[in-house]
N, C-alpha and C. Protein backbone atom coordinates (compact mmCIF):
# COMPACT_ATOMS: atom_id res chain seq x y z
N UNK A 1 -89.91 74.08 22.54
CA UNK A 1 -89.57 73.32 21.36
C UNK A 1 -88.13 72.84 21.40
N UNK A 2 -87.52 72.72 22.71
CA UNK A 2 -86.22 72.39 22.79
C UNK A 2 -86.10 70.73 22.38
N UNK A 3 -84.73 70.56 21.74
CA UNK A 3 -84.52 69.54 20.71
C UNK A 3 -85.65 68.57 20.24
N UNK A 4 -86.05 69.43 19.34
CA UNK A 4 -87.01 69.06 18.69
C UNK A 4 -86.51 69.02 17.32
N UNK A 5 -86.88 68.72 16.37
CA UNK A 5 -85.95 68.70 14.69
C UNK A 5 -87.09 69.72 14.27
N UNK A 6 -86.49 70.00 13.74
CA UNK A 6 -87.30 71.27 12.83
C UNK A 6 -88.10 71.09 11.93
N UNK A 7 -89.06 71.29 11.81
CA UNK A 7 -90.19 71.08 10.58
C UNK A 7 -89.84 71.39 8.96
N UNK A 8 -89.01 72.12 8.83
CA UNK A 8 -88.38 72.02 7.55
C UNK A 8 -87.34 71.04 6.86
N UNK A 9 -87.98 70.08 7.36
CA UNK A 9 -86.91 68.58 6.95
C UNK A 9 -85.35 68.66 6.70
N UNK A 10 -84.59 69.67 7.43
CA UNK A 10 -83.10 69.87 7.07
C UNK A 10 -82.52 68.64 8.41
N UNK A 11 -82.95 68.01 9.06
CA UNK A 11 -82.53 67.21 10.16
C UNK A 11 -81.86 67.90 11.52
N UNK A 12 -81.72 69.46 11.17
CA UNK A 12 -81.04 70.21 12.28
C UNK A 12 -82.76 70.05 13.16
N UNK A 13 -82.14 70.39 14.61
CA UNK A 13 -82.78 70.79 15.70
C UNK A 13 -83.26 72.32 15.13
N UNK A 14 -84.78 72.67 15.77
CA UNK A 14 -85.28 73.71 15.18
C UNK A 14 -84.54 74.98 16.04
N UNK A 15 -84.37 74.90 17.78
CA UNK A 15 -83.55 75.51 17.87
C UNK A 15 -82.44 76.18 17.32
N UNK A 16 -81.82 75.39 16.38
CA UNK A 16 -80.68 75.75 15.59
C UNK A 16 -80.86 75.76 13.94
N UNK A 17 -82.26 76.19 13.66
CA UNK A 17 -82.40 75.73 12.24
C UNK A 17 -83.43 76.90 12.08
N UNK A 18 -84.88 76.90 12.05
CA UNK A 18 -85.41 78.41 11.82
C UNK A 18 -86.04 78.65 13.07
N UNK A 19 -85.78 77.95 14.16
CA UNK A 19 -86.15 78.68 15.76
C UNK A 19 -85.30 79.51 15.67
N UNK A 20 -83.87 80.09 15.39
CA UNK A 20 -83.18 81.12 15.47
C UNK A 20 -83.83 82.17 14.34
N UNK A 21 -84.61 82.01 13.12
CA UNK A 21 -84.99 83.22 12.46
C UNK A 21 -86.16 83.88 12.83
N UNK A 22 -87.23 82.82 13.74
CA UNK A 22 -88.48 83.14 14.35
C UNK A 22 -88.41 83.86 15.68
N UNK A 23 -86.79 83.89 15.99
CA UNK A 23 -86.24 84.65 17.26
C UNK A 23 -85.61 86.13 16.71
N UNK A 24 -85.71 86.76 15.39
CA UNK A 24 -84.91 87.90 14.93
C UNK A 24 -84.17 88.07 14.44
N UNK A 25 -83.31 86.91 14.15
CA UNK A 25 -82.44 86.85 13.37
C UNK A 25 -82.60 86.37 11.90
N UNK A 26 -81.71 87.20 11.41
CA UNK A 26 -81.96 87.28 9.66
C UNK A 26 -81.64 86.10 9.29
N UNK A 27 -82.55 85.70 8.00
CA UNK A 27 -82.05 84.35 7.19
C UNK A 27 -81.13 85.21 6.04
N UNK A 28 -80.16 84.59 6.27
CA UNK A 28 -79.00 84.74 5.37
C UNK A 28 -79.31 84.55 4.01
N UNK A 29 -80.33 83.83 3.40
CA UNK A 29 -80.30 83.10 2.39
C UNK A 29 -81.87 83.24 2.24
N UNK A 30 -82.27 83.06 0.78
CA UNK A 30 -83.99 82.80 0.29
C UNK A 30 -84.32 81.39 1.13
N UNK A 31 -83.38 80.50 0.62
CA UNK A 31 -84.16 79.03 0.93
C UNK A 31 -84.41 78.75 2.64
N UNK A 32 -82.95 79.71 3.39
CA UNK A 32 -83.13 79.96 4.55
C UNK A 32 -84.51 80.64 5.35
N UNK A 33 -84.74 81.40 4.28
CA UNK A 33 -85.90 82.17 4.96
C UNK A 33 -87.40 81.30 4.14
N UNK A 34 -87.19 80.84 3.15
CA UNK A 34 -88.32 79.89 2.52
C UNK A 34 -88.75 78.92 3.64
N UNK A 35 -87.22 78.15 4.19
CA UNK A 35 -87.63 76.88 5.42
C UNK A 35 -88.39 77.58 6.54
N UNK A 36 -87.56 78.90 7.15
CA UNK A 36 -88.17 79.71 8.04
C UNK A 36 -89.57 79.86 8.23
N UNK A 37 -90.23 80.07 7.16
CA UNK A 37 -91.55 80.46 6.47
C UNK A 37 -92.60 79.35 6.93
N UNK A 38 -92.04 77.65 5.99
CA UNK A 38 -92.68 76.64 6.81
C UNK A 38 -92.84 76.29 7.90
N UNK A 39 -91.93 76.72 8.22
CA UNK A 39 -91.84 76.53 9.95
C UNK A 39 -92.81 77.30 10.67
N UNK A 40 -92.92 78.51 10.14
CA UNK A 40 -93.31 79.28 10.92
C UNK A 40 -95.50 79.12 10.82
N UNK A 41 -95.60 78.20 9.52
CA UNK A 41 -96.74 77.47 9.49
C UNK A 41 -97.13 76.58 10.15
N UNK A 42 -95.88 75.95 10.44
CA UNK A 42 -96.30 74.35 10.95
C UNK A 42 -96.29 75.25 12.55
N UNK A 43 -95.73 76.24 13.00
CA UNK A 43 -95.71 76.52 14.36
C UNK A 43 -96.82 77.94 14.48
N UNK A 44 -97.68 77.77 13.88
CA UNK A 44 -98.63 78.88 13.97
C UNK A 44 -97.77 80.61 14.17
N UNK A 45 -97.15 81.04 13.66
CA UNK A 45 -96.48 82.08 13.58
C UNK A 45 -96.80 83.21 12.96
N UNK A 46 -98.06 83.68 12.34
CA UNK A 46 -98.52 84.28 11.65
C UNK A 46 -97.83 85.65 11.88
N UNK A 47 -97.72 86.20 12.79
CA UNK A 47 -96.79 87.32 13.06
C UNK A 47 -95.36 87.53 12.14
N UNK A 48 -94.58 86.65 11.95
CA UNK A 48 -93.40 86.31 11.65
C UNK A 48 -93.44 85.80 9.65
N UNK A 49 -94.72 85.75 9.75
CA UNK A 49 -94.75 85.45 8.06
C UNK A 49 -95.56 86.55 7.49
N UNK A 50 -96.21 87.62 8.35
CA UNK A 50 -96.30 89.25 8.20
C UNK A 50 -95.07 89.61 7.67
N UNK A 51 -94.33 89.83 9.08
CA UNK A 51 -92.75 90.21 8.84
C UNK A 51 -92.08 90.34 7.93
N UNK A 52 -92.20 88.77 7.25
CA UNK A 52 -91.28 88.30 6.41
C UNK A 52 -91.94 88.62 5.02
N UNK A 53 -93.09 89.13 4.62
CA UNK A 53 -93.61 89.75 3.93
C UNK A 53 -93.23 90.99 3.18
N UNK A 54 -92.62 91.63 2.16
CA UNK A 54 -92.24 92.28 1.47
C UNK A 54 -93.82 93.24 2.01
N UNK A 55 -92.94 94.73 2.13
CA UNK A 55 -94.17 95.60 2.75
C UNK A 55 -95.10 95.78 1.25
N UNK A 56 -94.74 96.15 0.30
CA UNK A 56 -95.63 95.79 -1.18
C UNK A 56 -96.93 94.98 -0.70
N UNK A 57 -96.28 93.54 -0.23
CA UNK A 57 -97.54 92.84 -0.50
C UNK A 57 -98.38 92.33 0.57
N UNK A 58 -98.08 93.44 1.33
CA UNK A 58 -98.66 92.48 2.85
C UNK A 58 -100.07 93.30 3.00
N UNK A 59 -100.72 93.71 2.29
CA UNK A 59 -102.25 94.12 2.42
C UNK A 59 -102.56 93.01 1.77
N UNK A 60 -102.40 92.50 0.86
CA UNK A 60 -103.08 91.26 0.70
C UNK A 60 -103.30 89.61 1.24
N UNK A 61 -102.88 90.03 2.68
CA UNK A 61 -102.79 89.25 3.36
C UNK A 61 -103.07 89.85 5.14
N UNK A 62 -103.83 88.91 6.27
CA UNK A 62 -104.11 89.30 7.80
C UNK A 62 -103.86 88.00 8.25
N UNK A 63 -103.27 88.88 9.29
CA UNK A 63 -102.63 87.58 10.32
C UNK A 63 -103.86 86.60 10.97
N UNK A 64 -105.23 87.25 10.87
CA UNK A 64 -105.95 86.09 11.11
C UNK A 64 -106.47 84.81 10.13
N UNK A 65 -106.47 85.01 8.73
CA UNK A 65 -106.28 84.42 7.48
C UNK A 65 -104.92 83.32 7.67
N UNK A 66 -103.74 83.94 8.01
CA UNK A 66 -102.52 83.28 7.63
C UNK A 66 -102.92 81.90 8.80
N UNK A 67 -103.02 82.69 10.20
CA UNK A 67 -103.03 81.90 11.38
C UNK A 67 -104.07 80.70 11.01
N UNK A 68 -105.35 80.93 10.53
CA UNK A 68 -106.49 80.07 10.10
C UNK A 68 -105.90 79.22 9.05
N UNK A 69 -104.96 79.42 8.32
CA UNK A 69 -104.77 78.79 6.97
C UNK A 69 -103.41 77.43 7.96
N UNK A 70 -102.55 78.21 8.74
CA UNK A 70 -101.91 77.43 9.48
C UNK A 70 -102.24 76.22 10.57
N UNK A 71 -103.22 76.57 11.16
CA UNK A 71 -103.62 76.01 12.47
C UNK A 71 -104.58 75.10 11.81
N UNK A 72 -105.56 74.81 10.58
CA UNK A 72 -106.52 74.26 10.21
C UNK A 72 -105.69 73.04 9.20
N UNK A 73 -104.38 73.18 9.65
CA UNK A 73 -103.90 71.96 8.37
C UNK A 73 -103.05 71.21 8.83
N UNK A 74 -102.34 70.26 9.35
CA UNK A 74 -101.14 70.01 9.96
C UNK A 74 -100.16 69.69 8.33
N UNK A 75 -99.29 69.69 9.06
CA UNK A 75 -98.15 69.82 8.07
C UNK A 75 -97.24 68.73 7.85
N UNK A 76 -97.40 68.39 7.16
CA UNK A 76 -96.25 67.30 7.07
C UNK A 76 -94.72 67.28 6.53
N UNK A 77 -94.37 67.83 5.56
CA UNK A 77 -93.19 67.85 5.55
C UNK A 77 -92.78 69.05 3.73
N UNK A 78 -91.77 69.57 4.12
CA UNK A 78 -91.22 70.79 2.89
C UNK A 78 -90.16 69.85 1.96
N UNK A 79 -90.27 69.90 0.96
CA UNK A 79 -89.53 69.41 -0.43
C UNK A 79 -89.00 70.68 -1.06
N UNK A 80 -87.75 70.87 -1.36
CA UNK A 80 -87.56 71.76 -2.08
C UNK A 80 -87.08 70.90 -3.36
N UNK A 81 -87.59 72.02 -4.07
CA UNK A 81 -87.00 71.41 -5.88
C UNK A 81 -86.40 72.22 -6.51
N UNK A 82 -86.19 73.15 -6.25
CA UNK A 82 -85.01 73.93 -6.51
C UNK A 82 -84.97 75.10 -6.02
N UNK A 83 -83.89 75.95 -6.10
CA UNK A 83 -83.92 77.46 -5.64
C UNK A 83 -82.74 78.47 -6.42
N UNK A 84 -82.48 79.44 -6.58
CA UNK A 84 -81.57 80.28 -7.31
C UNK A 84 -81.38 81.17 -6.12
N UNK A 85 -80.71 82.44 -6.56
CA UNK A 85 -80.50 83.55 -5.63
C UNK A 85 -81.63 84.23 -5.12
N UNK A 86 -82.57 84.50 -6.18
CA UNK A 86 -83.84 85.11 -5.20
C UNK A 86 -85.13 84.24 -5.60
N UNK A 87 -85.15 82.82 -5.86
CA UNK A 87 -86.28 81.77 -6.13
C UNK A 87 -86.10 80.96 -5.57
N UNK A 88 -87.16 80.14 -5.22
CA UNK A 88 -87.19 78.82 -4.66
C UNK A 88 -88.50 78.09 -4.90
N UNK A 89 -88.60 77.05 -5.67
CA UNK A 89 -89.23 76.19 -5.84
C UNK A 89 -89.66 75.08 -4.92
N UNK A 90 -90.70 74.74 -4.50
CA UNK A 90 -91.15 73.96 -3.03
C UNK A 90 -92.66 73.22 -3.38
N UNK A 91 -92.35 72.36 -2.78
CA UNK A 91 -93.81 71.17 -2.16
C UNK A 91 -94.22 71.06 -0.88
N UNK A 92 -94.75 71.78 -0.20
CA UNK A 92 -94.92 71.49 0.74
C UNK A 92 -96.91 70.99 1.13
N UNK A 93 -96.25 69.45 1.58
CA UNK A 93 -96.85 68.45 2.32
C UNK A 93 -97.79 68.78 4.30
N UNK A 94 -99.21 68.51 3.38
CA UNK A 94 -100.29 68.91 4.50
C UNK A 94 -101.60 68.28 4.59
N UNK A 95 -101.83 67.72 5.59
CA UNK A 95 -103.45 66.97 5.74
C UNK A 95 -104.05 68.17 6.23
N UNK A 96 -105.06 68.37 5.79
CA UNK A 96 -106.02 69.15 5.79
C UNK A 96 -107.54 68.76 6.88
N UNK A 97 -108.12 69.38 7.42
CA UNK A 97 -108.95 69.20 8.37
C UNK A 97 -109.73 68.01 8.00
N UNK A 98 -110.56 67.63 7.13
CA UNK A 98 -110.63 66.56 6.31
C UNK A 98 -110.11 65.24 6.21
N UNK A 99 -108.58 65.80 7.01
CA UNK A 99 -107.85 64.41 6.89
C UNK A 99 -107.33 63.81 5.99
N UNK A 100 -107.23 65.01 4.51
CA UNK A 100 -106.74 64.53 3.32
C UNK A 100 -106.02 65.19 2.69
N UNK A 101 -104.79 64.70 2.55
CA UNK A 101 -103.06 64.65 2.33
C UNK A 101 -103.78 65.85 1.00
N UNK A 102 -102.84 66.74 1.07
CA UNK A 102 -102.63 67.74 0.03
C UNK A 102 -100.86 68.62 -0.37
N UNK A 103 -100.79 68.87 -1.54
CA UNK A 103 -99.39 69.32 -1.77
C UNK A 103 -99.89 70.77 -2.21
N UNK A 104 -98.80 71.86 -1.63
CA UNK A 104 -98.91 72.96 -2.07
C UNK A 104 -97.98 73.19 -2.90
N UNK A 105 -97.90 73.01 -4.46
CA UNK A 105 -96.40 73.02 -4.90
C UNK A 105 -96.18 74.66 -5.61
N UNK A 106 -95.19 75.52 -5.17
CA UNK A 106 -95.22 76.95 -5.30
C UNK A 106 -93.73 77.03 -6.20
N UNK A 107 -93.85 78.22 -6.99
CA UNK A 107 -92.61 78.65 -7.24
C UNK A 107 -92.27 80.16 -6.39
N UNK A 108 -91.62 80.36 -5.42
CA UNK A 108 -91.63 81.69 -4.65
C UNK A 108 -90.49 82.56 -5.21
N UNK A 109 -90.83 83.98 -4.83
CA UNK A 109 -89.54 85.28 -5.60
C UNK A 109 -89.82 85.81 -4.19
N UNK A 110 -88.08 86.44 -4.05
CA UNK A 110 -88.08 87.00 -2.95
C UNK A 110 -87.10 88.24 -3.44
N UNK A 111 -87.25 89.42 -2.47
CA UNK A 111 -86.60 90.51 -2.52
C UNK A 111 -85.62 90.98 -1.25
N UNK A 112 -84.54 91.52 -1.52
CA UNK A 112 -83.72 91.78 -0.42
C UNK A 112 -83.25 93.52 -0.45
N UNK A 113 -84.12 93.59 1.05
CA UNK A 113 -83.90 95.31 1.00
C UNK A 113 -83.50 95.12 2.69
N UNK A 114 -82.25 96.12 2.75
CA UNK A 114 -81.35 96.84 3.76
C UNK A 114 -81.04 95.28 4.16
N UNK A 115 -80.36 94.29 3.63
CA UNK A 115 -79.58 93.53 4.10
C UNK A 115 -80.90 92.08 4.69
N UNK A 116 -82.11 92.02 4.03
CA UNK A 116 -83.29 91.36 4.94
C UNK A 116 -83.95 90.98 3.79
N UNK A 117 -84.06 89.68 3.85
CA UNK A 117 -84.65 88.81 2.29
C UNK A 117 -86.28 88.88 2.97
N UNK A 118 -86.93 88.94 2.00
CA UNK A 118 -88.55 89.38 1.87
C UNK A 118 -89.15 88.18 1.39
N UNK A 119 -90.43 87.31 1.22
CA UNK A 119 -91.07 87.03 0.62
C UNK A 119 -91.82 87.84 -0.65
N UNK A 120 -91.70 87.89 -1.70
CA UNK A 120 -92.46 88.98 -2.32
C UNK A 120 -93.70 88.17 -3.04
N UNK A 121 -93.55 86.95 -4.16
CA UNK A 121 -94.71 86.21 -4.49
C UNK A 121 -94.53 85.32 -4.32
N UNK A 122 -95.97 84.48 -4.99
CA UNK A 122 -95.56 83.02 -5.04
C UNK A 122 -96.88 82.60 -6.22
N UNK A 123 -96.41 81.63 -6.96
CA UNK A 123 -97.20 81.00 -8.53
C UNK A 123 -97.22 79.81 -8.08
């Protein structure tokens, strides 16, 4: 995926944008780890959006579900509409097997334990 732009519409190279959080390194930030997240959809990553899963809520979720929900949609592009310290508000843009344009528009809460921001929900 070398210079490639990153799927989270920030215009950085993904190398340098959430290819470095899908490599181990911490997102500093919710919205950091929110873009991370898409990314890690649009790049079939299901492993990495386990991870990033607040341990609370990750029985309600299998990496073969996430991977199926990823790989069966292409992605088109992340909108954020707002975010706070542990929220972030998002649209994210996807054609669906079908071939027909769909928006996922979420409000997400995240939690930060031992220095490592979590996904915890999403409405």
């Amino acid at each position: 995926m070398k210079n490639l732009i990153c799927y989270c519409d920030t215009g950085l190279l993904y190398e340098n944008c959430c290819g470095q959080y899908h490599k181990n390194k911490k997102a500093p930030t919710v919205l950091a780890l929110m873009r991370s997240r898409y990314s890690a959809f649009a790049t079939h990553q299901a492993a990495y959006l386990l991870e990033t899963t607040h341990i609370s809520e990750r029985r309600f979720y299998s990496k073969e579900a996430i991977l199926d929900w990823a790989t069966s949609n292409k992605w088109l592009k992340l909108e954020i509409i707002n975010f706070t310290e542990n929220t972030v508000e998002f649209k994210a843009f996807y054609k669906a097997e079908n071939q027909v344009e769909h928006i996922h528009h979420e409000f997400s809460t995240f939690v930060k334990e031992r220095e490592k921001w979590f996904f915890l929900k999403g409405e």
